[in-house]
PDB file of N, CA and C in Angstrom:
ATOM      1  N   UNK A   1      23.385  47.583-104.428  1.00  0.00           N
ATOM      2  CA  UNK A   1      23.046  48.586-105.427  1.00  0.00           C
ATOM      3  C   UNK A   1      22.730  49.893-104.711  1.00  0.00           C
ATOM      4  N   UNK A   2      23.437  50.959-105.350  1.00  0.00           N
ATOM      5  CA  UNK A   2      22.950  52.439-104.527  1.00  0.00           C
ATOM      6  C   UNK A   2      21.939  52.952-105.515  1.00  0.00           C
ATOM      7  N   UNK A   3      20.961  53.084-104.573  1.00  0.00           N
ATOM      8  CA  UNK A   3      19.929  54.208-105.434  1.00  0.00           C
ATOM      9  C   UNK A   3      19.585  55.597-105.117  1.00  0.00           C
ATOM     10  N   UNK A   4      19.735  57.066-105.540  1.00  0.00           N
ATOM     11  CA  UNK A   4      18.954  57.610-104.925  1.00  0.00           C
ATOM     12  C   UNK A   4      17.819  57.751-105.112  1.00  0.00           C
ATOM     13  N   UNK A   5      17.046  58.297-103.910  1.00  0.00           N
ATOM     14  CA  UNK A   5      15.510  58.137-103.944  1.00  0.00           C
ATOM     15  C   UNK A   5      14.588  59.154-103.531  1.00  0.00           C
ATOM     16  N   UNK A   6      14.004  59.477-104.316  1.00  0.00           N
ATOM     17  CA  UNK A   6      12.994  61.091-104.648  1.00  0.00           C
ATOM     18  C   UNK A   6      11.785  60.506-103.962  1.00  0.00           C
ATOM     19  N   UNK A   7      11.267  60.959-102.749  1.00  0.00           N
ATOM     20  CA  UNK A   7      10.117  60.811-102.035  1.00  0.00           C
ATOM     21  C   UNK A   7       9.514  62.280-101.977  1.00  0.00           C
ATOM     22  N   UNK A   8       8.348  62.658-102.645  1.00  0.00           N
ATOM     23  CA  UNK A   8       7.863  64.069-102.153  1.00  0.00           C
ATOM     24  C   UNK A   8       8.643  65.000-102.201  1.00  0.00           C
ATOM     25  N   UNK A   9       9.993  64.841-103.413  1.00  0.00           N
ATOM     26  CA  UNK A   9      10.495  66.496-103.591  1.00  0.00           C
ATOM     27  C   UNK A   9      11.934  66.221-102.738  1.00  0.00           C
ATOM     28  N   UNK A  10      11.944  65.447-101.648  1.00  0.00           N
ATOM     29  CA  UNK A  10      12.821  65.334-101.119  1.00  0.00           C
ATOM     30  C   UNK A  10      14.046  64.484-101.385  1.00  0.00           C
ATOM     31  N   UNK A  11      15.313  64.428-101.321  1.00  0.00           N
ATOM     32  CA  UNK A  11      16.293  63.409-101.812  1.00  0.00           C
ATOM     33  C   UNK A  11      17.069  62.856-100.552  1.00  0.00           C
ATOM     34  N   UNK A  12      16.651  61.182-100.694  1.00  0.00           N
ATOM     35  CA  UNK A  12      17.748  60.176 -99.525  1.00  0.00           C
ATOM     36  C   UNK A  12      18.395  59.531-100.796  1.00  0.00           C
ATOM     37  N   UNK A  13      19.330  59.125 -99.797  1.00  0.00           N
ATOM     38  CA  UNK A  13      19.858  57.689-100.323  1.00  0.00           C
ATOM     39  C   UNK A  13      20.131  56.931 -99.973  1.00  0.00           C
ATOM     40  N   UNK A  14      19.720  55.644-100.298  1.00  0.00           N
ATOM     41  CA  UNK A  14      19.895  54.342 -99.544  1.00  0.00           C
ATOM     42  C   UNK A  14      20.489  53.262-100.439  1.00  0.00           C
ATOM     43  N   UNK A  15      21.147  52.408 -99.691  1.00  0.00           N
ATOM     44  CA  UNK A  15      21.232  51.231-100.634  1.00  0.00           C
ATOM     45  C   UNK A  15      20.404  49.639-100.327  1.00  0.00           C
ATOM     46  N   UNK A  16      19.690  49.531-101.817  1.00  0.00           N
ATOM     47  CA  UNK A  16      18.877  48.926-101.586  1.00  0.00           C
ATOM     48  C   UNK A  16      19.658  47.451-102.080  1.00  0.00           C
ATOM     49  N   UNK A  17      19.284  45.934-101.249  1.00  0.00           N
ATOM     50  CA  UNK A  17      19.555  44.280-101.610  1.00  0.00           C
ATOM     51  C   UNK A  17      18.747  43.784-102.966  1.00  0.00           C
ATOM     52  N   UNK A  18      19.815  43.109-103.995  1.00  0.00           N
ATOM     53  CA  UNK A  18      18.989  42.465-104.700  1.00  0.00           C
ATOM     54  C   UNK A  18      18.849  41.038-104.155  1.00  0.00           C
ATOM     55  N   UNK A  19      17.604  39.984-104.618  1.00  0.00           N
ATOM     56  CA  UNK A  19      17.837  38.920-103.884  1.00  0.00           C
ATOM     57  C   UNK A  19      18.296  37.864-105.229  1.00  0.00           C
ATOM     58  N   UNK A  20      18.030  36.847-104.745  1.00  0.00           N
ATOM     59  CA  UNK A  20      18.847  35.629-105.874  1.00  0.00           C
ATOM     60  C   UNK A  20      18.106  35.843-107.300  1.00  0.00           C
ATOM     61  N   UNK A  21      16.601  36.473-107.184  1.00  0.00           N
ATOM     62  CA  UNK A  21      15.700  36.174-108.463  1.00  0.00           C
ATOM     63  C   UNK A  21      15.667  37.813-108.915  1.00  0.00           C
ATOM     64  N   UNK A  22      16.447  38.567-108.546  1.00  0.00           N
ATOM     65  CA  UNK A  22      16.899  39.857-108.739  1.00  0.00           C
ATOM     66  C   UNK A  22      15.495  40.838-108.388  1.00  0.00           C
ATOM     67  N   UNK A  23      14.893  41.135-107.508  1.00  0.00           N
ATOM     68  CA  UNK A  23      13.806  41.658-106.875  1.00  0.00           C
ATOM     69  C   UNK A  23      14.710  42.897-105.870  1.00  0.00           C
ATOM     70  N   UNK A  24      14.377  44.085-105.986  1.00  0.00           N
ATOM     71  CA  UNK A  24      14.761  45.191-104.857  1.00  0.00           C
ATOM     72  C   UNK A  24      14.524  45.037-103.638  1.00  0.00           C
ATOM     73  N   UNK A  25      15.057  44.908-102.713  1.00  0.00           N
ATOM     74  CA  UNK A  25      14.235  44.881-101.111  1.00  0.00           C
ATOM     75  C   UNK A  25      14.563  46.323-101.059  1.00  0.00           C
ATOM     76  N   UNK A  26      12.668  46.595-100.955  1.00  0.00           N
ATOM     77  CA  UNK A  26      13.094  48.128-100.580  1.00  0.00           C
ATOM     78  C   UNK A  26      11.657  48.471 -99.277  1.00  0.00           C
ATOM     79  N   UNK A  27      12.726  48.697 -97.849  1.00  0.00           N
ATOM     80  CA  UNK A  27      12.577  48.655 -96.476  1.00  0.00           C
ATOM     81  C   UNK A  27      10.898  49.393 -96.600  1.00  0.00           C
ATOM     82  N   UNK A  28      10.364  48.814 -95.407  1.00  0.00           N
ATOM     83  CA  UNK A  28       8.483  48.701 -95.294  1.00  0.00           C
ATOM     84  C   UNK A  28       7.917  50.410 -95.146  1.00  0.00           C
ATOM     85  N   UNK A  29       8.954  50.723 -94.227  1.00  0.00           N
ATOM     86  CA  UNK A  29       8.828  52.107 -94.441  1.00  0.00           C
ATOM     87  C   UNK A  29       8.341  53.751 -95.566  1.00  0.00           C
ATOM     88  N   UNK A  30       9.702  52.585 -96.375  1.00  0.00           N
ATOM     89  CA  UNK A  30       9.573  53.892 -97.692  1.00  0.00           C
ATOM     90  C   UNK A  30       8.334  53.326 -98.292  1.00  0.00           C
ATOM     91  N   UNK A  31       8.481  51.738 -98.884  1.00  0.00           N
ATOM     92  CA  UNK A  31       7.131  51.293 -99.233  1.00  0.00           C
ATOM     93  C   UNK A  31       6.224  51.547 -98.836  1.00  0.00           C
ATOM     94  N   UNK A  32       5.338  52.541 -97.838  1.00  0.00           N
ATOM     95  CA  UNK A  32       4.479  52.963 -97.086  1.00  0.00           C
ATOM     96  C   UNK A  32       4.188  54.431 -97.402  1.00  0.00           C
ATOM     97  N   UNK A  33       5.577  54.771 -97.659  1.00  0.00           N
ATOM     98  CA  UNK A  33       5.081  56.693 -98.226  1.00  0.00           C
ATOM     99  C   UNK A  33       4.873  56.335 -99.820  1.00  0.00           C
ATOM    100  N   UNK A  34       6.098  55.486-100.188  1.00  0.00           N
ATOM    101  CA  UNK A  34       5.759  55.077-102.089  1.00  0.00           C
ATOM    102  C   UNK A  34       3.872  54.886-102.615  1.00  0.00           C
ATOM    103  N   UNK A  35       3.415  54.405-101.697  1.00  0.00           N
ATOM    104  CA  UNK A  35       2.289  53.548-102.037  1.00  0.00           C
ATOM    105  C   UNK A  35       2.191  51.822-102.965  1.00  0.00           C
ATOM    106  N   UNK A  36       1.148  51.756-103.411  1.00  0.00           N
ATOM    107  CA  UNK A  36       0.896  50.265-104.030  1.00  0.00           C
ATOM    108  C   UNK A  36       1.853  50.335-105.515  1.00  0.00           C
ATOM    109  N   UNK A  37       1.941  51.503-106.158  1.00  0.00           N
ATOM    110  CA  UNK A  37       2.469  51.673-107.255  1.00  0.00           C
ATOM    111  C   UNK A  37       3.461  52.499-107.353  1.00  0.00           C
ATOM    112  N   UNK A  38       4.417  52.288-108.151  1.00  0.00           N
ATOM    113  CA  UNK A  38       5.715  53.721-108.299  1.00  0.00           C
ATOM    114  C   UNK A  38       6.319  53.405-109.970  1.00  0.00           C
ATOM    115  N   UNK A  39       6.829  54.673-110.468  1.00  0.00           N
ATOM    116  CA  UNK A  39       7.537  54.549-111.646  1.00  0.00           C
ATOM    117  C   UNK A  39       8.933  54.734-111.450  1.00  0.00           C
ATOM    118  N   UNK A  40       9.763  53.653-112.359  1.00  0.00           N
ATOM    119  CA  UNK A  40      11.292  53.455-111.819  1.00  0.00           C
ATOM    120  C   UNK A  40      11.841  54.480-113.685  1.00  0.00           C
ATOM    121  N   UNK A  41      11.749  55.470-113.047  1.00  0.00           N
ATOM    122  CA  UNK A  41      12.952  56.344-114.071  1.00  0.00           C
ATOM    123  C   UNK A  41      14.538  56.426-114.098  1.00  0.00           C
ATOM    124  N   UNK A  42      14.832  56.309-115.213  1.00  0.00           N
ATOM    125  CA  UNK A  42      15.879  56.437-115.598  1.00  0.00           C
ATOM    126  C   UNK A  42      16.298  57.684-115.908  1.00  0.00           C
ATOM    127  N   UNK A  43      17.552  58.276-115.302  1.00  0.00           N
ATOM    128  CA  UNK A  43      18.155  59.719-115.339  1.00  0.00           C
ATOM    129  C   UNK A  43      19.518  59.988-115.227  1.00  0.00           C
ATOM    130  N   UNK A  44      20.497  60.993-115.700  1.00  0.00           N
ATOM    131  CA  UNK A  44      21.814  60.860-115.817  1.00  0.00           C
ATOM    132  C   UNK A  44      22.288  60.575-114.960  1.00  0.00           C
ATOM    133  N   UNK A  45      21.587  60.994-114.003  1.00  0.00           N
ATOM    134  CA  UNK A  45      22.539  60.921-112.245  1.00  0.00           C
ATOM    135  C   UNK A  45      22.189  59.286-111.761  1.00  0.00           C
ATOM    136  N   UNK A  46      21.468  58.525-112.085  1.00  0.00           N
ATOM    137  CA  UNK A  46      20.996  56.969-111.681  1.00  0.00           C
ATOM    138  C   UNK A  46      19.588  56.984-112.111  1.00  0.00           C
ATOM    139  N   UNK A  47      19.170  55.776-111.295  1.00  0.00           N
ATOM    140  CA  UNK A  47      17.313  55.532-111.354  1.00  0.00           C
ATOM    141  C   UNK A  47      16.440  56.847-110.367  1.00  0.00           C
ATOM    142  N   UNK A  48      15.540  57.077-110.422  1.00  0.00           N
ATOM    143  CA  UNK A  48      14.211  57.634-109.557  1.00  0.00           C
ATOM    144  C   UNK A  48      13.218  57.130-109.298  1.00  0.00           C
ATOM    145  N   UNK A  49      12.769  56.625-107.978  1.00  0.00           N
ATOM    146  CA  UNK A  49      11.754  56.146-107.456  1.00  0.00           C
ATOM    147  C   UNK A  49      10.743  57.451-107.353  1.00  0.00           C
ATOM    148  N   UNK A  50       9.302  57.158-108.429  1.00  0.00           N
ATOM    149  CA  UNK A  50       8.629  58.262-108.233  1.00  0.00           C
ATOM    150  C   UNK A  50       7.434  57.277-107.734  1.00  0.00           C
ATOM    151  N   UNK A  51       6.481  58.051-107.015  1.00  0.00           N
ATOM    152  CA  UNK A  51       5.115  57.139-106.468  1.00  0.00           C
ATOM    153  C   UNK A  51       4.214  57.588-107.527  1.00  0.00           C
ATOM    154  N   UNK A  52       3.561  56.618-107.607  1.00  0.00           N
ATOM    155  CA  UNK A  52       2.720  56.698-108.798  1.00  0.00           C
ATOM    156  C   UNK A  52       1.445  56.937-108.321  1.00  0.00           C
ATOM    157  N   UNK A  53       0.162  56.928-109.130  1.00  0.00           N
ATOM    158  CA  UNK A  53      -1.279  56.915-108.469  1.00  0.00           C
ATOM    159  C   UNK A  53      -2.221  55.733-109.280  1.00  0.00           C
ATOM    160  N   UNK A  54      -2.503  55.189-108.336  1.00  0.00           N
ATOM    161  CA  UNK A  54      -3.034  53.864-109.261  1.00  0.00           C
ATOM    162  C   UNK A  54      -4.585  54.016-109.761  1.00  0.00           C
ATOM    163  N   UNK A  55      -4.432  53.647-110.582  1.00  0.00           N
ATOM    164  CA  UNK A  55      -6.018  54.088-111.754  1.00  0.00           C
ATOM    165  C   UNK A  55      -6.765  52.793-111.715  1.00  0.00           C
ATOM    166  N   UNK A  56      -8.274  53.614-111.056  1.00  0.00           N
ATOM    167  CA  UNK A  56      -8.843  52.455-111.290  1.00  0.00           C
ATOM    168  C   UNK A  56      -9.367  51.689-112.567  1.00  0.00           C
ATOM    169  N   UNK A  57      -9.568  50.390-112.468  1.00  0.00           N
ATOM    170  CA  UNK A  57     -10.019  50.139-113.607  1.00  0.00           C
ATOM    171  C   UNK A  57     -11.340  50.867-114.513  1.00  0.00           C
ATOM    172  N   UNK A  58     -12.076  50.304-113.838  1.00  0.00           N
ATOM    173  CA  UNK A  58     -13.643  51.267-114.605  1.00  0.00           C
ATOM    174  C   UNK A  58     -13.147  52.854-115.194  1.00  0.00           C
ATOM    175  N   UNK A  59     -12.574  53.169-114.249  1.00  0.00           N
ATOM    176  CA  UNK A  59     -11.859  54.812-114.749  1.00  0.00           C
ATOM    177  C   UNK A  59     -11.115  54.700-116.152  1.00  0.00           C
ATOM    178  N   UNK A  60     -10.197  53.802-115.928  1.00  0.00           N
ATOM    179  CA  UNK A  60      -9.550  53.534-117.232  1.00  0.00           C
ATOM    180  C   UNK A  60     -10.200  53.048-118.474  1.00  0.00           C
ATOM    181  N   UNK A  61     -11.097  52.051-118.066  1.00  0.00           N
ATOM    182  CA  UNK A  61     -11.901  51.477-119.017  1.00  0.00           C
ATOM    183  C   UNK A  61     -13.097  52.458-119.652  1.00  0.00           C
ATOM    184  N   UNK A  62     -13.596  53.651-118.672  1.00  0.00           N
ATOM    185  CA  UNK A  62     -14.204  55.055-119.221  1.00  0.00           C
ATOM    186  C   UNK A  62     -13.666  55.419-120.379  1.00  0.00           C
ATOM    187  N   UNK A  63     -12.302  56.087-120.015  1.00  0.00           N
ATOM    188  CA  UNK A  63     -11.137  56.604-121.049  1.00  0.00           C
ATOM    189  C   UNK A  63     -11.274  56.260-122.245  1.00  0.00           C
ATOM    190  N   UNK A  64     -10.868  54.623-122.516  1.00  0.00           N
ATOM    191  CA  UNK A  64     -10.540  53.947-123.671  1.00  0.00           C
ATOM    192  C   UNK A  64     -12.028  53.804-124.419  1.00  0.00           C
ATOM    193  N   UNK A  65     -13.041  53.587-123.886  1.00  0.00           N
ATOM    194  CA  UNK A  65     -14.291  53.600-124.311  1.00  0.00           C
ATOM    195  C   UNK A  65     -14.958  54.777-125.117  1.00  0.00           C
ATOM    196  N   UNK A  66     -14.324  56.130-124.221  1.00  0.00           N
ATOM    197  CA  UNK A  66     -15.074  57.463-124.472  1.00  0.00           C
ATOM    198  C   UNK A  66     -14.161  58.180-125.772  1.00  0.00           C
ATOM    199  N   UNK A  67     -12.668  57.353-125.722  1.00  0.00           N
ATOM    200  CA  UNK A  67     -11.898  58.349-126.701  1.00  0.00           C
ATOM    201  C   UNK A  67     -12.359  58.439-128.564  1.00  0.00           C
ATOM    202  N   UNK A  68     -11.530  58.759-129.194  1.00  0.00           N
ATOM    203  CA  UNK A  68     -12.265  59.194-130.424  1.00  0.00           C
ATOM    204  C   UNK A  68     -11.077  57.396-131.066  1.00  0.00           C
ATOM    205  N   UNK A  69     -11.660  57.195-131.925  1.00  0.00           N
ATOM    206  CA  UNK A  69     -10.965  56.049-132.836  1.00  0.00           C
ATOM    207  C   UNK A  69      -9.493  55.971-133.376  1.00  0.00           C
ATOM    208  N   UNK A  70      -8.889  55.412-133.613  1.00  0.00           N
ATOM    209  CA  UNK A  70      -7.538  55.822-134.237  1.00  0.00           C
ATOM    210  C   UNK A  70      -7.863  55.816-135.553  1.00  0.00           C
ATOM    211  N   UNK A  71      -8.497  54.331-136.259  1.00  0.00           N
ATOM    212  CA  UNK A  71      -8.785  54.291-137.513  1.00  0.00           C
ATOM    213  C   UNK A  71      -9.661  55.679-138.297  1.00  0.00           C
ATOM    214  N   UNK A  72     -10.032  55.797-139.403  1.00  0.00           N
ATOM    215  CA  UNK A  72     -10.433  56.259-140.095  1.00  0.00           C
ATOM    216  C   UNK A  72     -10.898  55.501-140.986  1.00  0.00           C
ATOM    217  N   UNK A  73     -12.117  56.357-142.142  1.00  0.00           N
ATOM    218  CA  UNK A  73     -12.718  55.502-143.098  1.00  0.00           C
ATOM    219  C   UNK A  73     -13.527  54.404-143.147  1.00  0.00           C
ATOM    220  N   UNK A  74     -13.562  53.635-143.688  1.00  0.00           N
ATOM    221  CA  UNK A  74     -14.046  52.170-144.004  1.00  0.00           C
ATOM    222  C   UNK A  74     -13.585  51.208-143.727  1.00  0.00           C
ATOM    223  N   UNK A  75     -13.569  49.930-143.272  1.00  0.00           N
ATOM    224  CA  UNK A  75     -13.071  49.027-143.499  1.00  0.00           C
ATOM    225  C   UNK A  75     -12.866  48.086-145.202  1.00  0.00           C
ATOM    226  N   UNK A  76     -12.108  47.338-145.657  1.00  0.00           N
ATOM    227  CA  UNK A  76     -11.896  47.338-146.987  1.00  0.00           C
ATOM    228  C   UNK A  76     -12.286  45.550-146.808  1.00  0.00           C
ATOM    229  N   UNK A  77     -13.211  45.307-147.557  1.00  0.00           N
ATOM    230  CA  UNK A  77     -14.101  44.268-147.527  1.00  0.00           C
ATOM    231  C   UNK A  77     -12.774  42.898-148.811  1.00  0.00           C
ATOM    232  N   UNK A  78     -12.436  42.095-147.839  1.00  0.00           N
ATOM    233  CA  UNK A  78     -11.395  41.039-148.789  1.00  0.00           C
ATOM    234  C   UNK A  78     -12.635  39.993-149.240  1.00  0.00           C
ATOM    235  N   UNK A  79     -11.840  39.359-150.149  1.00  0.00           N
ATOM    236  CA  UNK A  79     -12.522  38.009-150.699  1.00  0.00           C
ATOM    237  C   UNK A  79     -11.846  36.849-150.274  1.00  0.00           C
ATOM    238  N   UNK A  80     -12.287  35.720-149.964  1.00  0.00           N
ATOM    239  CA  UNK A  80     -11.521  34.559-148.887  1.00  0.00           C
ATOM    240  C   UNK A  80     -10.034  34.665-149.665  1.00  0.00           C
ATOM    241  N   UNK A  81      -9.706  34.912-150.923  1.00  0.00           N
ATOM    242  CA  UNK A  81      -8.620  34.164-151.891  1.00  0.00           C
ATOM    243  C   UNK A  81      -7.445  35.179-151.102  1.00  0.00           C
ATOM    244  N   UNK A  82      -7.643  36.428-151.059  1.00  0.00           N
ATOM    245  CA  UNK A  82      -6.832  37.474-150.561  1.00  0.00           C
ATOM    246  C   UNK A  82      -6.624  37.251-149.088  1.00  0.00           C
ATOM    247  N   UNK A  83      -7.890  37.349-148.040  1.00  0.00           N
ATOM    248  CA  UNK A  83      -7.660  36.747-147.134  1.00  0.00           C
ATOM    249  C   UNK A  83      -6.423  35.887-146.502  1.00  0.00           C
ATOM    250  N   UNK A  84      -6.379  34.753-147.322  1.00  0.00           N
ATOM    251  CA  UNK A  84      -5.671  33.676-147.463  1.00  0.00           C
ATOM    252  C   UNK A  84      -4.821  34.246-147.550  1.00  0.00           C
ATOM    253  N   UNK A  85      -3.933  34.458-148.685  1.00  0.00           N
ATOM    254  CA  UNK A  85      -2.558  35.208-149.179  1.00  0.00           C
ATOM    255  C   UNK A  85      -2.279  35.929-147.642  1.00  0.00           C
ATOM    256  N   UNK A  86      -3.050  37.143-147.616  1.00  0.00           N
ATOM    257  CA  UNK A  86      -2.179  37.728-146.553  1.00  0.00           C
ATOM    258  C   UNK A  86      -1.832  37.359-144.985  1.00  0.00           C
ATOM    259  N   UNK A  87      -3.002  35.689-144.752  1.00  0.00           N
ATOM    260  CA  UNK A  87      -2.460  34.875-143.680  1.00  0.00           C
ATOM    261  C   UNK A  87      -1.284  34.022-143.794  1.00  0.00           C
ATOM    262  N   UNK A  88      -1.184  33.894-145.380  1.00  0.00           N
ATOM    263  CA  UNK A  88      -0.195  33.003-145.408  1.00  0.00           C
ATOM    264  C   UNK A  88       1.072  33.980-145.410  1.00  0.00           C
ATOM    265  N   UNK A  89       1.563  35.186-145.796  1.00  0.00           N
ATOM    266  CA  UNK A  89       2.545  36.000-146.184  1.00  0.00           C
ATOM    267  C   UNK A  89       2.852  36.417-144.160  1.00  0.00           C
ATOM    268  N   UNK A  90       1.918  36.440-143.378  1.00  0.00           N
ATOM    269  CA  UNK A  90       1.797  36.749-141.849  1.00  0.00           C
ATOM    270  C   UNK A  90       3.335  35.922-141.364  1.00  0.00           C
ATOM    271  N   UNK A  91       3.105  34.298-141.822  1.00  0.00           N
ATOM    272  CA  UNK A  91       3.612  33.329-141.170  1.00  0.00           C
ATOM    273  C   UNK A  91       4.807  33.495-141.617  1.00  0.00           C
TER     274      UNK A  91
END
């Protein structure tokens, strides 16, 4: 498989091995400037290997904690009979 590959602005290209369980071997090197994480984009010209920045958890878990709600309003209080119905209509 040929990929080219966007490291820091810069453009190589290499061709990278798939193995039997279809996994990239991609050489220790680049994996070393990439880091622990990267995003595989899709673009007219082929894929892009971009390096990503990995988020820590607690950081993330800040985020989702601190943001504002999606819902709105009330919650709408059922009676078991309705309940029912709309578990059974689920299946």
């Amino acid at each position: 498989m040929f990929v080219p590959l966007s490291i820091s602005g810069k453009v190589e290209q290499i061709n990278l091995k798939i193995d039997s369980k279809g996994r990239l071997y991609i050489p220790a090197e680049i994996r070393k400037e990439i880091g622990d994480t990267a995003t595989l984009k899709k673009t007219s010209e082929g894929y892009l290997i971009i390096p990503g920045k990995r988020e820590e958890f607690l950081e993330e878990f800040r985020k989702v904690i601190t943001s504002e709600p999606r819902r709105t309003g009330q919650p709408e209080c059922c009676s078991p009979e309705k309940m029912k119905s709309i578990w059974c209509k689920a299946k």
